[in-house]
PDB file of N, CA and C in Angstrom:
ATOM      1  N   UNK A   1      19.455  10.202   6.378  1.00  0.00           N
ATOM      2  CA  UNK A   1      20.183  10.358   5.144  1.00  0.00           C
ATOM      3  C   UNK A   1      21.395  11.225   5.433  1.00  0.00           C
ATOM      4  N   UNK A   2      22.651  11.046   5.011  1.00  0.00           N
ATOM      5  CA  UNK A   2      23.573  11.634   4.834  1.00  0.00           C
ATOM      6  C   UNK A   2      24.273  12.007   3.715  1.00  0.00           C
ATOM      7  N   UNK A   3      24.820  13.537   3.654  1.00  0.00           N
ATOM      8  CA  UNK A   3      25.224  14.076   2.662  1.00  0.00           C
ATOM      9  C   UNK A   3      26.767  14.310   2.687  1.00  0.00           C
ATOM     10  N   UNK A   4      27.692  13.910   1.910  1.00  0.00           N
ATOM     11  CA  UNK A   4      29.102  14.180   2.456  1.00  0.00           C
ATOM     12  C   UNK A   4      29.333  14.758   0.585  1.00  0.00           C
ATOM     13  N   UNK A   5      30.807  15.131   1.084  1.00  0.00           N
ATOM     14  CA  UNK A   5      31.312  15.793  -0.100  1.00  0.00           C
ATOM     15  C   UNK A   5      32.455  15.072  -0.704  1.00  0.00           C
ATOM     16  N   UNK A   6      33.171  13.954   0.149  1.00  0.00           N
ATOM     17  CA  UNK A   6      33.666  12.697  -0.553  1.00  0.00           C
ATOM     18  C   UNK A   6      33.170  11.565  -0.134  1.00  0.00           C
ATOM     19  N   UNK A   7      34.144  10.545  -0.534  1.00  0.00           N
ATOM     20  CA  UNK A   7      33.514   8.926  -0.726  1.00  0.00           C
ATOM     21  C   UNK A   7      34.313   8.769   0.811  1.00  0.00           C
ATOM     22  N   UNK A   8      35.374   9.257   1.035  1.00  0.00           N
ATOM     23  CA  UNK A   8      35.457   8.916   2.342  1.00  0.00           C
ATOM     24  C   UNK A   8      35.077   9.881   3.536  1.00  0.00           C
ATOM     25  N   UNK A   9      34.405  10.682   3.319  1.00  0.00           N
ATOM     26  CA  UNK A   9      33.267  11.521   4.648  1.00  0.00           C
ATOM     27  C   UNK A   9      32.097  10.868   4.842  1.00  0.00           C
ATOM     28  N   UNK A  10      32.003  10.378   3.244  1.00  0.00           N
ATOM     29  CA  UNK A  10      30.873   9.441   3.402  1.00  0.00           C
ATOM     30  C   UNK A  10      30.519   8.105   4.042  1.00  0.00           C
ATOM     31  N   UNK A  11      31.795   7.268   3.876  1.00  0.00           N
ATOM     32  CA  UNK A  11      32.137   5.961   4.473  1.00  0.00           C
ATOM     33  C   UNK A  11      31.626   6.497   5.678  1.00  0.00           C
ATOM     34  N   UNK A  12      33.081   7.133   6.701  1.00  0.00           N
ATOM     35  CA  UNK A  12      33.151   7.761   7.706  1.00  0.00           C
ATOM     36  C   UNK A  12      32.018   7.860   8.494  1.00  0.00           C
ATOM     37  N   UNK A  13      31.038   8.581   8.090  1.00  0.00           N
ATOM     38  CA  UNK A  13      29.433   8.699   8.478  1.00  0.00           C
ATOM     39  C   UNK A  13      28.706   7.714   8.549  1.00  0.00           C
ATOM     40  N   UNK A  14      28.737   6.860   7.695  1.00  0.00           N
ATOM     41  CA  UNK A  14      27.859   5.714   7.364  1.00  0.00           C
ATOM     42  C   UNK A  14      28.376   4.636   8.375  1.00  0.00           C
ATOM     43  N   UNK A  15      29.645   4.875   8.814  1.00  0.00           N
ATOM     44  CA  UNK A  15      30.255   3.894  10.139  1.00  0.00           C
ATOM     45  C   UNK A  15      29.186   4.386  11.045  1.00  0.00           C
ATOM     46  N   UNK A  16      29.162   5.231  11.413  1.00  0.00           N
ATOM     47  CA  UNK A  16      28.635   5.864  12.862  1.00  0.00           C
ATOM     48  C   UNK A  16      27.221   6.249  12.535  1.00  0.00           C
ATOM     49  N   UNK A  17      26.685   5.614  12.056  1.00  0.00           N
ATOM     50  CA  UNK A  17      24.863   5.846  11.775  1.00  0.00           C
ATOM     51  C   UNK A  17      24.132   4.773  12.714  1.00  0.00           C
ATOM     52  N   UNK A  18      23.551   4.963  13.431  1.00  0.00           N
ATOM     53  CA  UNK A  18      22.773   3.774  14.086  1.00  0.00           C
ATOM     54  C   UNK A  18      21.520   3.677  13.930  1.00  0.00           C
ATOM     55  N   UNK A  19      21.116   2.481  13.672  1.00  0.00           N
ATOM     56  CA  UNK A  19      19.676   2.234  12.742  1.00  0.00           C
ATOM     57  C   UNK A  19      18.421   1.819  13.752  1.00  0.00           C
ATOM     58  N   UNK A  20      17.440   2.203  14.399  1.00  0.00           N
ATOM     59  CA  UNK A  20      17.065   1.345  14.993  1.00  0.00           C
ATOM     60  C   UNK A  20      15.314   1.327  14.717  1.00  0.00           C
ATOM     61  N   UNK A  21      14.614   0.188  14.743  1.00  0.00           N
ATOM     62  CA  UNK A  21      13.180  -0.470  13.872  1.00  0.00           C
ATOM     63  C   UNK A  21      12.595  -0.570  15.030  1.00  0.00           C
ATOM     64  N   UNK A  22      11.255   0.173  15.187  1.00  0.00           N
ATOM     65  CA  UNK A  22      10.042  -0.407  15.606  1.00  0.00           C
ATOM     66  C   UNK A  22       9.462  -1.685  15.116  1.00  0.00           C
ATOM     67  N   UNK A  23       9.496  -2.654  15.527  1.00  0.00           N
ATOM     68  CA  UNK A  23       8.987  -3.676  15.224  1.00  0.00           C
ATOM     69  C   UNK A  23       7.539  -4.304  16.037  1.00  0.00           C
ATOM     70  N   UNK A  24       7.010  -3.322  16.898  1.00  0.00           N
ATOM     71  CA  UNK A  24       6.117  -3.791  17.513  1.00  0.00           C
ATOM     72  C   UNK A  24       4.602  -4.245  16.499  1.00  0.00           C
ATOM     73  N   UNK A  25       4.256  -3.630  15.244  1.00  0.00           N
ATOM     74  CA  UNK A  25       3.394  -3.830  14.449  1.00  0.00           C
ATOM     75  C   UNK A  25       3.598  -4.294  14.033  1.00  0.00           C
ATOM     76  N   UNK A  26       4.813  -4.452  13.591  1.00  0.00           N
ATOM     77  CA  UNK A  26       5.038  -5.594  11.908  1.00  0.00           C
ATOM     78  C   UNK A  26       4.639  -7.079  11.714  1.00  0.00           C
ATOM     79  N   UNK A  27       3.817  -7.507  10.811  1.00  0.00           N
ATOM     80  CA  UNK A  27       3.541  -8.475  10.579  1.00  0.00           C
ATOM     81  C   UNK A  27       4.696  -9.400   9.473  1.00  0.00           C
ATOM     82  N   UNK A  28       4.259 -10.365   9.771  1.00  0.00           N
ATOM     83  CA  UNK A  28       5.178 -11.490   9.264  1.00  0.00           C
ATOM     84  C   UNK A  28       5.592 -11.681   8.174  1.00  0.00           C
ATOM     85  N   UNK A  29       6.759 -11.403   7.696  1.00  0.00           N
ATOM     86  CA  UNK A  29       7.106 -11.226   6.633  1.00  0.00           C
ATOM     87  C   UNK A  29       6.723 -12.090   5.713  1.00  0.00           C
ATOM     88  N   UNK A  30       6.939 -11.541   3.569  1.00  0.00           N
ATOM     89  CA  UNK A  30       6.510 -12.716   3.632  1.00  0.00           C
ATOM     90  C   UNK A  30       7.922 -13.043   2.049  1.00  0.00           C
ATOM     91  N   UNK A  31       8.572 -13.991   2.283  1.00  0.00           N
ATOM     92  CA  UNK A  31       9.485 -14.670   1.944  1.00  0.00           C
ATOM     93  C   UNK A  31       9.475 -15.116   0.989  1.00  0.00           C
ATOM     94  N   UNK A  32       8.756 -15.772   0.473  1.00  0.00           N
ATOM     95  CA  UNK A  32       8.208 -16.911  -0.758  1.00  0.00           C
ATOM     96  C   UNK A  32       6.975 -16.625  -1.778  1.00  0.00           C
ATOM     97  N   UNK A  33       6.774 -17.034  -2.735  1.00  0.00           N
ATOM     98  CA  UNK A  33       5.676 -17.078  -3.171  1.00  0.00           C
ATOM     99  C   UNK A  33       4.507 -17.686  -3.091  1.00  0.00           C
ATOM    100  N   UNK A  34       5.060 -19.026  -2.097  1.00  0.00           N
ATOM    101  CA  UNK A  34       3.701 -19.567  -1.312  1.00  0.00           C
ATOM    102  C   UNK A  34       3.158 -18.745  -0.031  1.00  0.00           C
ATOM    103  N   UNK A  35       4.098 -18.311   0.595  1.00  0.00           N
ATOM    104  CA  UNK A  35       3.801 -17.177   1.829  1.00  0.00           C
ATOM    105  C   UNK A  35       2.664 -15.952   0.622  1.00  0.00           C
ATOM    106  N   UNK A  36       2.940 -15.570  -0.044  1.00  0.00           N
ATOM    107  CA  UNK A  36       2.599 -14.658  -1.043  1.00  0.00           C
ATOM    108  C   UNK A  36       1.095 -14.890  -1.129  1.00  0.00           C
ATOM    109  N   UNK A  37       1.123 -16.592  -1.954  1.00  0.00           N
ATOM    110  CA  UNK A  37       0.070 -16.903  -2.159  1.00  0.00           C
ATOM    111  C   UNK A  37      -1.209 -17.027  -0.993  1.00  0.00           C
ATOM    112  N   UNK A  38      -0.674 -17.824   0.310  1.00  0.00           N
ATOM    113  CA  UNK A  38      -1.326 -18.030   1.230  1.00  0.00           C
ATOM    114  C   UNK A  38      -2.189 -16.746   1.978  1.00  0.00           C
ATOM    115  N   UNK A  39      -1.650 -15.999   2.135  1.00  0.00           N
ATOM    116  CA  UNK A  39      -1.644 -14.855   2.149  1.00  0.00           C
ATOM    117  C   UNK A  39      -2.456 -13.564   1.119  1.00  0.00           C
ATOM    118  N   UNK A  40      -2.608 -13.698   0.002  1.00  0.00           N
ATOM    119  CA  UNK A  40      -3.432 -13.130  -0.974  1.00  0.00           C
ATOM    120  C   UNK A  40      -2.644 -11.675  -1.116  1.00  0.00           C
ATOM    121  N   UNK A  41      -1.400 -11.893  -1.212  1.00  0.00           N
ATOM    122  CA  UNK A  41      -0.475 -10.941  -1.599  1.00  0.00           C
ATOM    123  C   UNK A  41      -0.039 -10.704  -2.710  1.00  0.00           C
ATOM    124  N   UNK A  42      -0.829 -10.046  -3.803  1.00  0.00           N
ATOM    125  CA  UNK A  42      -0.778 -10.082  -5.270  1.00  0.00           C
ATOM    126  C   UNK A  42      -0.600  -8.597  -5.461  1.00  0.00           C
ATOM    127  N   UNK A  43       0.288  -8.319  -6.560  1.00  0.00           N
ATOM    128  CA  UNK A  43       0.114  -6.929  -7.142  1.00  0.00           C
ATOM    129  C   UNK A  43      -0.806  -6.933  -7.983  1.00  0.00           C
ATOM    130  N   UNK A  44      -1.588  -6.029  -8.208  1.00  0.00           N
ATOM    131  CA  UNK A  44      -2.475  -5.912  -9.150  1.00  0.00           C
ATOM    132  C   UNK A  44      -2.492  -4.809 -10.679  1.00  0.00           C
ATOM    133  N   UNK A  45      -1.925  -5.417 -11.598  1.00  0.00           N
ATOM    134  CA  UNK A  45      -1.686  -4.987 -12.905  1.00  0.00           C
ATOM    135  C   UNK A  45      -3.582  -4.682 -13.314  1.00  0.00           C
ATOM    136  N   UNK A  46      -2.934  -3.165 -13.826  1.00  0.00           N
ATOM    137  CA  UNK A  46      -4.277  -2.305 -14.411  1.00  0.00           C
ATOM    138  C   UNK A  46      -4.119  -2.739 -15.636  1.00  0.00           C
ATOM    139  N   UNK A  47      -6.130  -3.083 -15.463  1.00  0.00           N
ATOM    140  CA  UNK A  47      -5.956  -3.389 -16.876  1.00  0.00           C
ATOM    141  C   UNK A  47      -5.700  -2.652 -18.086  1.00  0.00           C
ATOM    142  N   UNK A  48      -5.174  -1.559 -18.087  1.00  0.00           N
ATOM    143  CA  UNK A  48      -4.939  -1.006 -19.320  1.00  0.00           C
ATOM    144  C   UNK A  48      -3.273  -1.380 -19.583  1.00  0.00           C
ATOM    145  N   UNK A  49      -2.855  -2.259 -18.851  1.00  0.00           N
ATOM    146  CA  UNK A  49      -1.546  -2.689 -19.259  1.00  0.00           C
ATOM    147  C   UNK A  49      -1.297  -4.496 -19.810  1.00  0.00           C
ATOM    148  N   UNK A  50      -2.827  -5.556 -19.635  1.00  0.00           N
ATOM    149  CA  UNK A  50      -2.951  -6.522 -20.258  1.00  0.00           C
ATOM    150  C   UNK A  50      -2.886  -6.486 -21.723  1.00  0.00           C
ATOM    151  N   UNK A  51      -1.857  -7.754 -21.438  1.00  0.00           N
ATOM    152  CA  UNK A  51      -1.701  -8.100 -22.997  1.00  0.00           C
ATOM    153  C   UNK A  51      -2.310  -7.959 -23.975  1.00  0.00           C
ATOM    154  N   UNK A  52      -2.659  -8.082 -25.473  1.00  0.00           N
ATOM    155  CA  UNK A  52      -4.247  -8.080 -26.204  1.00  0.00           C
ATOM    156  C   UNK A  52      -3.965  -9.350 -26.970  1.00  0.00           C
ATOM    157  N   UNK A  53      -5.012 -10.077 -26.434  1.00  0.00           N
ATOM    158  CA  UNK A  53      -4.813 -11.570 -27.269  1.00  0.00           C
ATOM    159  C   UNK A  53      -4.464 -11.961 -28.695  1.00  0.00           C
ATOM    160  N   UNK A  54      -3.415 -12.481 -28.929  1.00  0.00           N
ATOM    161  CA  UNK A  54      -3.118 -12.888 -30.403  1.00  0.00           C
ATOM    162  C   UNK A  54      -2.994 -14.597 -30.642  1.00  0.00           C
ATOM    163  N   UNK A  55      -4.430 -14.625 -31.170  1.00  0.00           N
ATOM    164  CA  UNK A  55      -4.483 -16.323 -31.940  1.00  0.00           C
ATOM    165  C   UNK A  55      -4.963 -16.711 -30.681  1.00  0.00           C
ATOM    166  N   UNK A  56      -5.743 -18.095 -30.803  1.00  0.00           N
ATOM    167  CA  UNK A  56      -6.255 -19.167 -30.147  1.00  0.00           C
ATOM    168  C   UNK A  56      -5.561 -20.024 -29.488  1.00  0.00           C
ATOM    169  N   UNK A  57      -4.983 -19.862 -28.182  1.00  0.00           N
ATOM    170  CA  UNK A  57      -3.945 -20.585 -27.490  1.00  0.00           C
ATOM    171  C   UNK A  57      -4.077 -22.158 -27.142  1.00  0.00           C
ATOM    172  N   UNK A  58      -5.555 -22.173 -27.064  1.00  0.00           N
ATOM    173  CA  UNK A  58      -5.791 -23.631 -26.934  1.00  0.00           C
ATOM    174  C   UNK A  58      -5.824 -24.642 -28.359  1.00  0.00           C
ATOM    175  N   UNK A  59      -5.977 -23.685 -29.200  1.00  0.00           N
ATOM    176  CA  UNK A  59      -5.466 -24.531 -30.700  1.00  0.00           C
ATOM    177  C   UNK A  59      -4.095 -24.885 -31.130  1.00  0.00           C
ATOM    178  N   UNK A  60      -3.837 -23.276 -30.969  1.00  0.00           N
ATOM    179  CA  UNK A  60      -2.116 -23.769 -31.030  1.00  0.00           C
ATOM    180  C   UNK A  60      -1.715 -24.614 -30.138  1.00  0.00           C
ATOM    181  N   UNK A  61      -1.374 -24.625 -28.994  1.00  0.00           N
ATOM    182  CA  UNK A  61      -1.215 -25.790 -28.247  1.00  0.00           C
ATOM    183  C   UNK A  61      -1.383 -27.358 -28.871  1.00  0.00           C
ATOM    184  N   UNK A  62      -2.693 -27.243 -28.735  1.00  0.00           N
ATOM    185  CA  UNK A  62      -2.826 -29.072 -29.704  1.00  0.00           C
ATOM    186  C   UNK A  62      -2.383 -28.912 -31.083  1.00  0.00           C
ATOM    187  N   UNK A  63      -1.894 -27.914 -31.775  1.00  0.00           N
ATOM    188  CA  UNK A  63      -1.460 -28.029 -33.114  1.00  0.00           C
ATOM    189  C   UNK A  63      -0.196 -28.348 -32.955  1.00  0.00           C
ATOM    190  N   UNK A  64       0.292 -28.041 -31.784  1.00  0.00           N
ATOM    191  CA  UNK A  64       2.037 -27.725 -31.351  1.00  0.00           C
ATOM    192  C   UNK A  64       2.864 -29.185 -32.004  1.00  0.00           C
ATOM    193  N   UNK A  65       4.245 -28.801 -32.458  1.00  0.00           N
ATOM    194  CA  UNK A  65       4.950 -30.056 -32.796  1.00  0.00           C
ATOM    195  C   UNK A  65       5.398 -30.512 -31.683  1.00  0.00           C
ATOM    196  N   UNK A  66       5.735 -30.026 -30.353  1.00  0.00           N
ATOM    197  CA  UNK A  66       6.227 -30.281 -28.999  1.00  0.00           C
ATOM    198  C   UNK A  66       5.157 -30.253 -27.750  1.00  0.00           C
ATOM    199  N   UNK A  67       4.631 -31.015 -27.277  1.00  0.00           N
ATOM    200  CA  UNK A  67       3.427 -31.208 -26.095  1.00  0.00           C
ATOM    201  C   UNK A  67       3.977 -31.153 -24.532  1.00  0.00           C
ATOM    202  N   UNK A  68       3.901 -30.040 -23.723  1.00  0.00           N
ATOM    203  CA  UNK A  68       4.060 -30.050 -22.551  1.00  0.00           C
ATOM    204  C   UNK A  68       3.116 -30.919 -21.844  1.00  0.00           C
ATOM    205  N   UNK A  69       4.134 -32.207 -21.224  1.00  0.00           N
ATOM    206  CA  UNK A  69       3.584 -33.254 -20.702  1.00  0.00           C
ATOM    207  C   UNK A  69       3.173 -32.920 -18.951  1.00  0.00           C
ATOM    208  N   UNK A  70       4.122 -32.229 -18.319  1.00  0.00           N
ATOM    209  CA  UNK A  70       3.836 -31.840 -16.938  1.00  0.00           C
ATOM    210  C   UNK A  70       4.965 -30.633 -16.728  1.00  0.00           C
ATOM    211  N   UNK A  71       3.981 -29.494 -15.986  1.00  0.00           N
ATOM    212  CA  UNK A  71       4.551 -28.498 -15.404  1.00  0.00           C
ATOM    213  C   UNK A  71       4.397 -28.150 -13.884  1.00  0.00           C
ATOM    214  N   UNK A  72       5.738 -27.391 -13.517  1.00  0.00           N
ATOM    215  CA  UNK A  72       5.294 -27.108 -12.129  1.00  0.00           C
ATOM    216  C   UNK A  72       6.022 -26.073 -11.723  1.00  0.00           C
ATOM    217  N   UNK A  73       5.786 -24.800 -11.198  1.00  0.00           N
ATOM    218  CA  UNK A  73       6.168 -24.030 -10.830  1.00  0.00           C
ATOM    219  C   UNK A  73       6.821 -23.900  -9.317  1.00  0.00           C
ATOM    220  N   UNK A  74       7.977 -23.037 -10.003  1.00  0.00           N
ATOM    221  CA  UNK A  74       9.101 -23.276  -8.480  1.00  0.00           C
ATOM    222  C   UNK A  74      10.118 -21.691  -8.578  1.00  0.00           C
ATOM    223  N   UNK A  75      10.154 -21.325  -7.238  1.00  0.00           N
ATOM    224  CA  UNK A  75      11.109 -20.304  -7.124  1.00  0.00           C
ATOM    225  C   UNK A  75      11.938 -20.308  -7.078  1.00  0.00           C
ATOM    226  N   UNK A  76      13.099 -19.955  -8.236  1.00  0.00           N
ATOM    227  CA  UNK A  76      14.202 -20.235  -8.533  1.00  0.00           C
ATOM    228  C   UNK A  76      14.707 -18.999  -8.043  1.00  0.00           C
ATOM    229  N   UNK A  77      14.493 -17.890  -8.619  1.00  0.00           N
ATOM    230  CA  UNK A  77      14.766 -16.581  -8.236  1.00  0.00           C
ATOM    231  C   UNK A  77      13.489 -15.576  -7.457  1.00  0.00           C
ATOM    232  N   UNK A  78      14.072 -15.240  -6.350  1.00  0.00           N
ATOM    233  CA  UNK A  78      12.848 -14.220  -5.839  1.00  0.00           C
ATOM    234  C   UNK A  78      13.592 -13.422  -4.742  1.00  0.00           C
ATOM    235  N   UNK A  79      14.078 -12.636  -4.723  1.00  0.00           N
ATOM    236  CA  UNK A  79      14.679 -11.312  -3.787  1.00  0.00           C
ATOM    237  C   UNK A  79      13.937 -10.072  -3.618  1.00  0.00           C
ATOM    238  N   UNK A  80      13.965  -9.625  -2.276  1.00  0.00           N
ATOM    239  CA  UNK A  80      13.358  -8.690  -1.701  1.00  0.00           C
ATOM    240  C   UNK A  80      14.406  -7.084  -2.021  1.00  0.00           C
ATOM    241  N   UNK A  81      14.529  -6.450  -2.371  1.00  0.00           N
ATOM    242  CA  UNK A  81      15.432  -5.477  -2.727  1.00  0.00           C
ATOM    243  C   UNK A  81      15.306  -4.558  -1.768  1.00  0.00           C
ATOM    244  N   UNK A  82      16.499  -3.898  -0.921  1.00  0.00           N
ATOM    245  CA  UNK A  82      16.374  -3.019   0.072  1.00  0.00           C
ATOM    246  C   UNK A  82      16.677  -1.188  -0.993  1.00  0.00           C
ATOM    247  N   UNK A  83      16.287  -0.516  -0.735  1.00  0.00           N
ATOM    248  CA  UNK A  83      16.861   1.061  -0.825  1.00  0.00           C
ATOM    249  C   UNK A  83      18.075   1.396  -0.075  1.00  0.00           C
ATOM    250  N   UNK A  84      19.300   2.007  -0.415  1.00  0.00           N
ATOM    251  CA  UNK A  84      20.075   2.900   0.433  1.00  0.00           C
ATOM    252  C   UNK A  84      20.147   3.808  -0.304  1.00  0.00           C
ATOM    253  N   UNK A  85      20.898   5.090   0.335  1.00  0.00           N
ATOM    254  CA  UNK A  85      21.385   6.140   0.139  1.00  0.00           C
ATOM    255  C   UNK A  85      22.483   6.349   1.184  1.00  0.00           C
ATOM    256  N   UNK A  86      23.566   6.601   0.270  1.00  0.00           N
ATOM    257  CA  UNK A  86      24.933   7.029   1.032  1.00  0.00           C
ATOM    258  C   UNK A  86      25.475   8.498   1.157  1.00  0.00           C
TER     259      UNK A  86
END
């Protein structure tokens, strides 16, 4: 981490930082949400933060004026977000 006292001491520094990764452990990243899935890479939401059910979903559904005929899930958006500090 570097601390400067302007935006250009800071640049300056951040030129000349050299980064370098042990990579001898690391396992295989994982990219996708099928990598995710295959994998059994789930976050796990406590349950004191589940929803609390409102109404009968399988009624509404067949009551619905509009019927979802086929669905399929696809990753449209999914990014890995890095940390810096300048």
């Amino acid at each position: 981490m570097q601390v400067a006292d302007t935006q250009k001491h800071a640049d300056m520094a951040a030129k000349l930082a050299v980064v370098e990764y042990d990579t001898k452990n690391l396992e295989q990243p994982i990219l996708t949400v099928e990598d995710a899935v295959k994998r059994s890479s789930f976050f796990e939401v406590h349950p004191m933060f589940y929803p609390e059910p409102v109404g009968d979903v399988i009624k509404g559904m067949k009551e619905a004026e509009r019927k979802i005929i086929s669905s399929e899930v696809s990753q449209n958006y999914f990014q890995i977000f890095t940390a810096k500090v300048v």
